[in-house]
C-alpha atoms as a PDB file:
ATOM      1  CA  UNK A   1     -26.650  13.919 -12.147  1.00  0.00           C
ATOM      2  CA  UNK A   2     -30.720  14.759 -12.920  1.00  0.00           C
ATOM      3  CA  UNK A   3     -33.161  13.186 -10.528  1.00  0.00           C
ATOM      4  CA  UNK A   4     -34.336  11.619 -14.518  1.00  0.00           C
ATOM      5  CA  UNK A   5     -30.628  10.206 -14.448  1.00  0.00           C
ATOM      6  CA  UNK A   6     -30.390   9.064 -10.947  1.00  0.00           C
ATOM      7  CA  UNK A   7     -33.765   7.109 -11.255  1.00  0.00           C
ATOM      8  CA  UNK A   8     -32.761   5.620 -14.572  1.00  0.00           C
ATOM      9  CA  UNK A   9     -29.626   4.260 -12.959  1.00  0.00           C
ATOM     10  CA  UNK A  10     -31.563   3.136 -10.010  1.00  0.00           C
ATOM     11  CA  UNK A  11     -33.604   1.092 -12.075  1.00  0.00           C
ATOM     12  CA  UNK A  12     -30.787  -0.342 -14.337  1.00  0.00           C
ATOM     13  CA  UNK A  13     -29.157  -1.293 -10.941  1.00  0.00           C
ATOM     14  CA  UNK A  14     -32.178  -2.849  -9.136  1.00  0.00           C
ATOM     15  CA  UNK A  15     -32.701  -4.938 -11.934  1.00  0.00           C
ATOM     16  CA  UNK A  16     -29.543  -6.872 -12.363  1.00  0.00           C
ATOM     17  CA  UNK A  17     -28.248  -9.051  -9.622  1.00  0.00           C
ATOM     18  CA  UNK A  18     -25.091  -8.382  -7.405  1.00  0.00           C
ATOM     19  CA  UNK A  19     -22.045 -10.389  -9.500  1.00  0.00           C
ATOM     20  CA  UNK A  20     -19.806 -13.048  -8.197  1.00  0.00           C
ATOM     21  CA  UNK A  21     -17.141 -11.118 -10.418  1.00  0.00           C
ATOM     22  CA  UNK A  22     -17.370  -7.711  -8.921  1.00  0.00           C
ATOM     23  CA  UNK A  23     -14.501  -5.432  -8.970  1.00  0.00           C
ATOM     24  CA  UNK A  24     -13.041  -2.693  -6.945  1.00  0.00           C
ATOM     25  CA  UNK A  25     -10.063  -0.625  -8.528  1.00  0.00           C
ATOM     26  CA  UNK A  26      -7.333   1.029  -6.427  1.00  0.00           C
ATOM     27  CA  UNK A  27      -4.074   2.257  -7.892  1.00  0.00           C
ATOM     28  CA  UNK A  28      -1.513   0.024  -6.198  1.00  0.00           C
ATOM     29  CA  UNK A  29      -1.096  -2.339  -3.229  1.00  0.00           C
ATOM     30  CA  UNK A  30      -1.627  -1.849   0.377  1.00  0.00           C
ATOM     31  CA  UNK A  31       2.690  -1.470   0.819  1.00  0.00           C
ATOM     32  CA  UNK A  32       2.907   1.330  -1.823  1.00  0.00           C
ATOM     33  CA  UNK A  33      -0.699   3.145  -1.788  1.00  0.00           C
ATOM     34  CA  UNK A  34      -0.929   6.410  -0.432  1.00  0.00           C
ATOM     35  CA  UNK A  35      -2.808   6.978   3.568  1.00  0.00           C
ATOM     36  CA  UNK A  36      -5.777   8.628   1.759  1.00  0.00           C
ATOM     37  CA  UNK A  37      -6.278   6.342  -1.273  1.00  0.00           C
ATOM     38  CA  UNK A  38      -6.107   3.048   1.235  1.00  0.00           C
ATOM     39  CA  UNK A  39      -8.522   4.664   3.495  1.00  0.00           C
ATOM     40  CA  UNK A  40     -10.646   5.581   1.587  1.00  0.00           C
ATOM     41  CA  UNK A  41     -10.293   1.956  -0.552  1.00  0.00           C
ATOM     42  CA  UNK A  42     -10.875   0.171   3.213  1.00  0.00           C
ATOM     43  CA  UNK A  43     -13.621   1.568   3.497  1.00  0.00           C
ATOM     44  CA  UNK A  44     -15.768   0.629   0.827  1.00  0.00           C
ATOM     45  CA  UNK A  45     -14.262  -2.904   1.422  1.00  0.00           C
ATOM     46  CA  UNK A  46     -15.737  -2.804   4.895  1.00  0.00           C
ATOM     47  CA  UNK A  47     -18.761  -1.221   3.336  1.00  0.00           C
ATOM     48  CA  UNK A  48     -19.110  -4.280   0.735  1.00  0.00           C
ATOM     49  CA  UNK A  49     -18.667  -6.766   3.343  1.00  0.00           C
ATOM     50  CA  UNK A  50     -20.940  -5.710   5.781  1.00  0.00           C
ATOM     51  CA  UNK A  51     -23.662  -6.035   2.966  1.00  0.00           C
ATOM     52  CA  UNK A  52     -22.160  -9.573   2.064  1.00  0.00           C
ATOM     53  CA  UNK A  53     -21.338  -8.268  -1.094  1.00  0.00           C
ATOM     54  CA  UNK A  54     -18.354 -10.102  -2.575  1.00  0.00           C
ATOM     55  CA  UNK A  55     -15.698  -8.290  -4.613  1.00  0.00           C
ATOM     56  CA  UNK A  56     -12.164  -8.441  -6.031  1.00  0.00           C
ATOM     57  CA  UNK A  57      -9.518  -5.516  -5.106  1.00  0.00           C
ATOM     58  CA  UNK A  58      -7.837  -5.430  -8.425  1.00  0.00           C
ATOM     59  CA  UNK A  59      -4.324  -2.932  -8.167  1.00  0.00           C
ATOM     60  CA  UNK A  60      -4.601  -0.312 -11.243  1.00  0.00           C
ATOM     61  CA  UNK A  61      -1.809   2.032 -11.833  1.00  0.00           C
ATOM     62  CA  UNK A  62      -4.362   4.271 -13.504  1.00  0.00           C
ATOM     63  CA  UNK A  63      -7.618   3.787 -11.763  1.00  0.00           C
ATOM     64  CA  UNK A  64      -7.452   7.598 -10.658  1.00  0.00           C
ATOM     65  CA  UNK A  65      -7.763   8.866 -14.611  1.00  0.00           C
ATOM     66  CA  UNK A  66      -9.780   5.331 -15.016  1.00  0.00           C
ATOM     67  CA  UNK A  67     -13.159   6.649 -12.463  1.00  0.00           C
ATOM     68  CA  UNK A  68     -16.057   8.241 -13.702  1.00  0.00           C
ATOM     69  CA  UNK A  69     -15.122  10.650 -10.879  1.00  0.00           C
ATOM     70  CA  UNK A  70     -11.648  11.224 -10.588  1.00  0.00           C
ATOM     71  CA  UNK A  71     -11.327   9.907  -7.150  1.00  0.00           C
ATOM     72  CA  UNK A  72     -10.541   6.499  -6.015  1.00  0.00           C
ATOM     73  CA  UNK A  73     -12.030   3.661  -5.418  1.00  0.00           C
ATOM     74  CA  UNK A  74     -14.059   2.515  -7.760  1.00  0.00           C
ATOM     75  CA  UNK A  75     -16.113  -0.396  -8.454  1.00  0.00           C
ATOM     76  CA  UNK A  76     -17.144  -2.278 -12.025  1.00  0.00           C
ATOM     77  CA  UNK A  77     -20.599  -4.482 -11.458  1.00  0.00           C
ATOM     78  CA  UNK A  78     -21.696  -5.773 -14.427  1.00  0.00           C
ATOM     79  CA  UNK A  79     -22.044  -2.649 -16.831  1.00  0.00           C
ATOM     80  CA  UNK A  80     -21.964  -0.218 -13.864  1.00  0.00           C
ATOM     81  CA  UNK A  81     -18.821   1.609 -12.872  1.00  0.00           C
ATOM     82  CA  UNK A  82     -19.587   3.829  -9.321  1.00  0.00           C
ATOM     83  CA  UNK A  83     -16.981   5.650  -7.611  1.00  0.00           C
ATOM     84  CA  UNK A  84     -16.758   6.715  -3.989  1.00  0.00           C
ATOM     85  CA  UNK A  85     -18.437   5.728  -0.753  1.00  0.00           C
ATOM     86  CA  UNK A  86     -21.641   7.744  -1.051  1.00  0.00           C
ATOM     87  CA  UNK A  87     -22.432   7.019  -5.130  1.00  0.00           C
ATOM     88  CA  UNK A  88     -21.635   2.965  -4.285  1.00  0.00           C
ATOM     89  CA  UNK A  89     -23.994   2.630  -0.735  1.00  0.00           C
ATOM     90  CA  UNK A  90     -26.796   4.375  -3.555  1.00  0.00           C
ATOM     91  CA  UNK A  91     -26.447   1.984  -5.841  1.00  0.00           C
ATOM     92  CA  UNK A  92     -26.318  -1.041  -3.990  1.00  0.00           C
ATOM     93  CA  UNK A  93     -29.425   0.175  -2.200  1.00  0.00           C
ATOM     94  CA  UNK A  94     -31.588   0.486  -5.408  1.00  0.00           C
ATOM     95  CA  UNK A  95     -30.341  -3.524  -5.371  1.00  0.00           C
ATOM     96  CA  UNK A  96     -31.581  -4.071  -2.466  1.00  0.00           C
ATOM     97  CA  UNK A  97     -28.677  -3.461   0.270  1.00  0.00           C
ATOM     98  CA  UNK A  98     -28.467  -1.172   2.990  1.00  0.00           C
ATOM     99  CA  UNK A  99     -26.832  -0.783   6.407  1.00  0.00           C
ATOM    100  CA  UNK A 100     -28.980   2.113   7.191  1.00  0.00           C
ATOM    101  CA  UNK A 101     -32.508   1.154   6.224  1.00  0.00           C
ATOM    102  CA  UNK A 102     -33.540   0.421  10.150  1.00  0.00           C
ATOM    103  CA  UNK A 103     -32.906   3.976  11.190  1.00  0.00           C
ATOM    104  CA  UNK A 104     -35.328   6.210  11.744  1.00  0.00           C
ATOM    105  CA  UNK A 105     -34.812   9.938  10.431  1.00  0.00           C
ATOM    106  CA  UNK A 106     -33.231  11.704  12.935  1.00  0.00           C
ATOM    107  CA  UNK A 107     -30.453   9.132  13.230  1.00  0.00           C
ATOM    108  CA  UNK A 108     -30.097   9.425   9.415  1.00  0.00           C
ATOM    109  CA  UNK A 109     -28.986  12.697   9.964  1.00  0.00           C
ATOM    110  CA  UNK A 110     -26.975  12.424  12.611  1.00  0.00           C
ATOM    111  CA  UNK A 111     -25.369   9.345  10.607  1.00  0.00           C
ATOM    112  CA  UNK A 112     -24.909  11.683   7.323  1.00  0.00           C
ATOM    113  CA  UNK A 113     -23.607  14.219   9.532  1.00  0.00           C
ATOM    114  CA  UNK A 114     -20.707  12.511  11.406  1.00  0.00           C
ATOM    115  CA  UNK A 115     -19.913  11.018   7.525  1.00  0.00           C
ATOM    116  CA  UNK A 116     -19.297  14.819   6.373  1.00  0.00           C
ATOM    117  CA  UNK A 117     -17.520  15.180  10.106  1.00  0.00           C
ATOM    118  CA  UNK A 118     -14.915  12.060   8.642  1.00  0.00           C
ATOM    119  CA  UNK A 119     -14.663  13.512   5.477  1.00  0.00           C
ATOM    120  CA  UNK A 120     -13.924  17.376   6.191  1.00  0.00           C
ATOM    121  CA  UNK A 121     -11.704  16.424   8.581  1.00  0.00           C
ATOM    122  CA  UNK A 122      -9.820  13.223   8.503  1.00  0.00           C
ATOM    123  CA  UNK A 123      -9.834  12.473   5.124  1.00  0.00           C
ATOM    124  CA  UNK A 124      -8.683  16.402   4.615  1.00  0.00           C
ATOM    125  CA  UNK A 125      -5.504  15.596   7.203  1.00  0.00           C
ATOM    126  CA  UNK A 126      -4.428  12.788   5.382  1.00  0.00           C
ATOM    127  CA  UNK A 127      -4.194  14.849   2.489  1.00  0.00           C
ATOM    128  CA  UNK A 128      -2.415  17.409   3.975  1.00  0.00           C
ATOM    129  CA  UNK A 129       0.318  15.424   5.514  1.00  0.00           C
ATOM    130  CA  UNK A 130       1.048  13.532   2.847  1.00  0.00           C
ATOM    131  CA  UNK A 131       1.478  16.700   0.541  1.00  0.00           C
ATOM    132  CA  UNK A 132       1.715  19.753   2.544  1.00  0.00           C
ATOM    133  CA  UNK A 133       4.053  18.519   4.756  1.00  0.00           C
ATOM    134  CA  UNK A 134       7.701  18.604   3.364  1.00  0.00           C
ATOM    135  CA  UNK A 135       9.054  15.858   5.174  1.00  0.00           C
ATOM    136  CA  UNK A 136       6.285  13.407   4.104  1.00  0.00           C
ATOM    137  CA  UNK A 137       6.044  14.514   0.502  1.00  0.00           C
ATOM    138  CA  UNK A 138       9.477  14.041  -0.086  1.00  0.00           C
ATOM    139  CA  UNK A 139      10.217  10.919   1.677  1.00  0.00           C
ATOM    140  CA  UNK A 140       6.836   8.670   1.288  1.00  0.00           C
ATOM    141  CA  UNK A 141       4.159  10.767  -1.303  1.00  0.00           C
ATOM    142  CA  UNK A 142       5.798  11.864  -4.136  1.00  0.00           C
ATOM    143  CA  UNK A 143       7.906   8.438  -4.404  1.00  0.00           C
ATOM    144  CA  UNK A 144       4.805   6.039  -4.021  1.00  0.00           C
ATOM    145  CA  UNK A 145       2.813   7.959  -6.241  1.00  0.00           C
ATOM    146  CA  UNK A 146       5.543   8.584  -8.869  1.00  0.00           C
ATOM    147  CA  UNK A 147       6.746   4.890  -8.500  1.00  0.00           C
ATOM    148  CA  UNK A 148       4.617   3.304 -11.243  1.00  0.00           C
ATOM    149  CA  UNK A 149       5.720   5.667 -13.660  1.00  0.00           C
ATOM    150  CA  UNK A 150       9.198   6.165 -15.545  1.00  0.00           C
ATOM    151  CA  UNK A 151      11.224   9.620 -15.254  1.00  0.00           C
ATOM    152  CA  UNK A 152      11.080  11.893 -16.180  1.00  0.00           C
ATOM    153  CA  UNK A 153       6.896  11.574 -16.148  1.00  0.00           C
ATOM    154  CA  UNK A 154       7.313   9.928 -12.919  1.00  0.00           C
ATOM    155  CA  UNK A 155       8.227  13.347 -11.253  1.00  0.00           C
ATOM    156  CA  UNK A 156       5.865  15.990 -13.055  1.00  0.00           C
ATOM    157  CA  UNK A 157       3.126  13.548 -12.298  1.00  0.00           C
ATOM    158  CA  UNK A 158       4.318  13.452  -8.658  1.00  0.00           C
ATOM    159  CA  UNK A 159       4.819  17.488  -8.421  1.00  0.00           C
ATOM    160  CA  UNK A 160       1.392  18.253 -10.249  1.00  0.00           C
ATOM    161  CA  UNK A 161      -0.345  16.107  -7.781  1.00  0.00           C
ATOM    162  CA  UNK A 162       0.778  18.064  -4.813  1.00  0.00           C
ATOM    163  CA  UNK A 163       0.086  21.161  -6.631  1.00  0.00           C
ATOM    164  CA  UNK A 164      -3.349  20.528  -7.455  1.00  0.00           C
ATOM    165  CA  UNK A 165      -3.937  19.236  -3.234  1.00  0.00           C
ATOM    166  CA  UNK A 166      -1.699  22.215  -2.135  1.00  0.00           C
ATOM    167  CA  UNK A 167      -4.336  24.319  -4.186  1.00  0.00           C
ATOM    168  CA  UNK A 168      -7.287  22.392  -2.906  1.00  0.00           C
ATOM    169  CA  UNK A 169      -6.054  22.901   0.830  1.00  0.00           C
ATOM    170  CA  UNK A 170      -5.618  27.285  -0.329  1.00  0.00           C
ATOM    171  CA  UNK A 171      -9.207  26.950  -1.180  1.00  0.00           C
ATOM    172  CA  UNK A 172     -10.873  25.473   2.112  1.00  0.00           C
ATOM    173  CA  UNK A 173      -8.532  27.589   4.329  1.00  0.00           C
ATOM    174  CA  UNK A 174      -6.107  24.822   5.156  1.00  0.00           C
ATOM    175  CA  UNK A 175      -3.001  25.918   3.591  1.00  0.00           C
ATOM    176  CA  UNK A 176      -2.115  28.420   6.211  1.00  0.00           C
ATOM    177  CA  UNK A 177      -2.069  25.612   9.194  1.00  0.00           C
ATOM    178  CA  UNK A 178       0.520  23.973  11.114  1.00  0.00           C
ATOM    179  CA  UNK A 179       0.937  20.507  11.251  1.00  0.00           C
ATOM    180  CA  UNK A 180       0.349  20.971  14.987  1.00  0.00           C
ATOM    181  CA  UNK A 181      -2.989  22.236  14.138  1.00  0.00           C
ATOM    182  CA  UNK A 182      -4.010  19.581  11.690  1.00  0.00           C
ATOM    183  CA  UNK A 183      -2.919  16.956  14.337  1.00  0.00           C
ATOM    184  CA  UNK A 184      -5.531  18.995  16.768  1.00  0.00           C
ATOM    185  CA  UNK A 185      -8.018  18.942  14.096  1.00  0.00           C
ATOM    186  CA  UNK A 186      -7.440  14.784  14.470  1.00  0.00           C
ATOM    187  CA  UNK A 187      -7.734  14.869  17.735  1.00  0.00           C
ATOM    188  CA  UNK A 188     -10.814  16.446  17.908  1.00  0.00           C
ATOM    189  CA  UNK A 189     -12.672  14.495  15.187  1.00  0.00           C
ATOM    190  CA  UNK A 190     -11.598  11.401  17.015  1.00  0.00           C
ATOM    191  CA  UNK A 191     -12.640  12.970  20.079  1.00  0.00           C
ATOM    192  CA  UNK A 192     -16.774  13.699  18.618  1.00  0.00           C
ATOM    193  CA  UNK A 193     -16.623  10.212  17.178  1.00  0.00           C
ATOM    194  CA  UNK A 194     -15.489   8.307  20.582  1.00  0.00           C
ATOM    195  CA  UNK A 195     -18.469  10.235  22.437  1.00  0.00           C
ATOM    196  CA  UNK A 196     -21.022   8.862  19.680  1.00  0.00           C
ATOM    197  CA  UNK A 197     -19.701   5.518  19.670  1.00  0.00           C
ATOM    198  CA  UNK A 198     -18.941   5.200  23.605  1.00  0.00           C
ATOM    199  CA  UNK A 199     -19.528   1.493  24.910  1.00  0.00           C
ATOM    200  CA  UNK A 200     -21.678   0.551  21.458  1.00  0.00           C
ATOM    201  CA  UNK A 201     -20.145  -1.954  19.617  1.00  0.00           C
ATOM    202  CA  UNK A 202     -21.072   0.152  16.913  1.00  0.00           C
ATOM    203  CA  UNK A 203     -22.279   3.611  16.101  1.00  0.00           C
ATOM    204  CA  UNK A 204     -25.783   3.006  15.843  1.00  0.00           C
ATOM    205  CA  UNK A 205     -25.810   0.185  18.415  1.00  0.00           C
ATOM    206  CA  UNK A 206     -25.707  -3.616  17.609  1.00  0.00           C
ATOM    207  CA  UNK A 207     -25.390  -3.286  13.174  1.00  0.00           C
ATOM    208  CA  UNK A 208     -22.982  -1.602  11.502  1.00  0.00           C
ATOM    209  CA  UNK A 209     -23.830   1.294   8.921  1.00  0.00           C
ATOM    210  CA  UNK A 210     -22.032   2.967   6.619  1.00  0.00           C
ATOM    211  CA  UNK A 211     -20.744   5.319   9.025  1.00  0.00           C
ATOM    212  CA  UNK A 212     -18.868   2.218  10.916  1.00  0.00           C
ATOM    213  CA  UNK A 213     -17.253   1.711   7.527  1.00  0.00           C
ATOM    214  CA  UNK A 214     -15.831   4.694   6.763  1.00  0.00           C
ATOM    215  CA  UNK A 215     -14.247   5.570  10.104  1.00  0.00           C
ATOM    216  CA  UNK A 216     -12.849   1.800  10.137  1.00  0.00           C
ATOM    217  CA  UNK A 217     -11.124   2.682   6.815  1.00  0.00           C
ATOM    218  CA  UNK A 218     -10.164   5.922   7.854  1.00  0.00           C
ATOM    219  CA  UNK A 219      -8.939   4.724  11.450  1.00  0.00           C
ATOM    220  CA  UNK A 220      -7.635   1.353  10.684  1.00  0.00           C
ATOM    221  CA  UNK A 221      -5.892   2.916   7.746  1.00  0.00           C
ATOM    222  CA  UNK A 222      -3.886   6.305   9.928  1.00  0.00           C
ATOM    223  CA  UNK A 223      -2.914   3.547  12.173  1.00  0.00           C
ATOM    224  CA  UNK A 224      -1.527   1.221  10.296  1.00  0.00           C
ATOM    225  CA  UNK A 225       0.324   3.280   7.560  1.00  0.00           C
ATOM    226  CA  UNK A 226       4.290   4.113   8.102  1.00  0.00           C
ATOM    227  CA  UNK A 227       4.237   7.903   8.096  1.00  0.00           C
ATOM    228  CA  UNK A 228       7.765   9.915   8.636  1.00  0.00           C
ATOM    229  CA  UNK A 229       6.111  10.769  12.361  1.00  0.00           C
ATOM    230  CA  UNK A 230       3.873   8.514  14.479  1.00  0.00           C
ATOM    231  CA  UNK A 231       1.913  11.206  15.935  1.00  0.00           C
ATOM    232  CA  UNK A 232      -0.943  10.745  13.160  1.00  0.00           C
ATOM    233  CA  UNK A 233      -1.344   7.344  14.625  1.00  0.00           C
ATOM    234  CA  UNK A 234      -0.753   8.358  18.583  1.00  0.00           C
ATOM    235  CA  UNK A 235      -3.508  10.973  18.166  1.00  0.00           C
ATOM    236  CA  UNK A 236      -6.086   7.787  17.349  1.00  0.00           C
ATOM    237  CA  UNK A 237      -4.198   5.330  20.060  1.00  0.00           C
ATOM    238  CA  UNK A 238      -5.329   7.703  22.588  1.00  0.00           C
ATOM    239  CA  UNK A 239      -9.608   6.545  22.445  1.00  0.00           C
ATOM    240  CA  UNK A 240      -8.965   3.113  23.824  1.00  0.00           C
ATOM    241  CA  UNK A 241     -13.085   2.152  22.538  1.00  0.00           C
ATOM    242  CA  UNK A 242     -11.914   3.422  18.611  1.00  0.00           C
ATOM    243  CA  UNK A 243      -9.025   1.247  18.480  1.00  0.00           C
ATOM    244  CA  UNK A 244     -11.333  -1.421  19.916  1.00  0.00           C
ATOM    245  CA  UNK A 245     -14.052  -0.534  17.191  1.00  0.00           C
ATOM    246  CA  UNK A 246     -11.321  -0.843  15.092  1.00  0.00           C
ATOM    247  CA  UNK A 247     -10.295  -4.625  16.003  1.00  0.00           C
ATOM    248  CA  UNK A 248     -13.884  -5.824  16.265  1.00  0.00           C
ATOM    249  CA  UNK A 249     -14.451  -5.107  12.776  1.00  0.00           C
ATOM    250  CA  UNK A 250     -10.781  -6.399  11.077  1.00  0.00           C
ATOM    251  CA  UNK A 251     -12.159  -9.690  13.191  1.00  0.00           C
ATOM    252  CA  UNK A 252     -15.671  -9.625  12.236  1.00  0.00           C
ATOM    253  CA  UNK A 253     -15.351  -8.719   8.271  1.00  0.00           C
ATOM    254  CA  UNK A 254     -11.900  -9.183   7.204  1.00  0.00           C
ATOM    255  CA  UNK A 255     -10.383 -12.228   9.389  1.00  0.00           C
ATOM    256  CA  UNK A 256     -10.629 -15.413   7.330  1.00  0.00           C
ATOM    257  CA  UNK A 257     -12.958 -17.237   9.696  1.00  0.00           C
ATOM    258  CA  UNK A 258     -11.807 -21.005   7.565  1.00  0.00           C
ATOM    259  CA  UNK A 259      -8.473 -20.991   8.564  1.00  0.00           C
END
């Protein structure tokens, strides 16, 4: 997008007010949706409601071919559809909301930096074991993604999918690695991200930011999900302050506080 674009949409979106009928689009519930998909779905849910932003998770069997993007999720305010974590905390900042406005620069950075840390490397993993790994594909990917679908589009769909990541993975230098090695890869993410956070409730102290967010969804996400192997989920267990980060924010944004 132009800088003439990006300030155009800015505009449009600072002038309208945040709707009470605000919608984020994910392909199918949180039983049948794939690790990566939920994550990264979770995440801009815990991004919305730290801003006190309300919205409805609608289930779309084709919100992936339905984003501006290709990638999932997505969100429809008012005649605005955004997709992704980064393109949705821009646009609700030109309305007005942001985690991140009381850092200073240098913490910016170090925020935007531990963000790309999440994304090369988690987000990457969950990709991988879902469709490079054999076991995985067969048994949980390729069924839940092929499951809205009748055969014999059900399977192509399915098989072109893991193509298209398979080719992906190729490209960044991931295909030739072991599961082993992608589990390290985990490990050592989780490890840089329990050092930041350390006794903090959160990464940058006392508020959240987006950062907080996206390793919630990520996080909450791996350990929550029924893979064929726990070890995705062991790798996390073993930071004892992540899996409290974790809990603190299911109880602080997503516990219903009424009942």
């Amino acid at each position: 997008m132009s800088l003439a674009a990006e300030a155009f949409v800015s505009q449009l979106a600072a002038a309208e007010p945040w709707p009470e009928n605000a919608t984020l689009y994910q392909p199918l519930k949180e039983d049948q949706i794939l690790l990566s998909d939920h994550a990264s779905s979770l995440a801009v849910q815990a991004y919305l409601r730290m801003c006190g932003l309300p919205v409805q998770v609608l289930c779309r069997v084709n919100s992936e071919f339905m984003s501006p993007s290709g990638k999932i999720p997505f969100i429809h305010v008012g005649n605005q559809v955004v997709s992704e974590l980064g393109p949705i905390v821009q646009f609700t900042k030109a309305k007005g909301h942001s985690l991140s406005d009381g850092l200073d620069d240098v913490q910016r950075a170090e925020m935007k930096a531990y963000m790309e840390l999440v994304n090369n490397m988690l987000l990457t993993a969950e990709l991988y074991i879902q469709w490079c790994d054999d076991a995985t594909a067969a048994e949980i990917s390729r069924p839940r993604y092929s499951s809205p679908y009748s055969w014999p589009l059900s399977k192509i769909l399915a098989y072109q999918k893991q193509w298209e990541v398979r080719r992906k993975m190729n490209a960044i230098g991931w295909g030739g690695k072991t599961l082993q090695q992608v589990y390290e890869d985990v490990s050592q993410c989780c490890q840089a991200l329990s050092q930041r956070l350390g006794m903090q409730p959160y990464f940058f102290n006392k508020q959240p930011t987006e950062l907080d967010a996206l390793v919630f969804g990520h996080l909450f996400t791996i350990l929550t999900t029924r893979l064929t192997s726990s070890e995705l989920a062991e790798r996390v267990k073993s930071y004892s302050n992540l899996l409290s980060f974790c809990r603190r924010i299911e109880q602080t944004y997503f516990e219903d506080k009424s009942s």
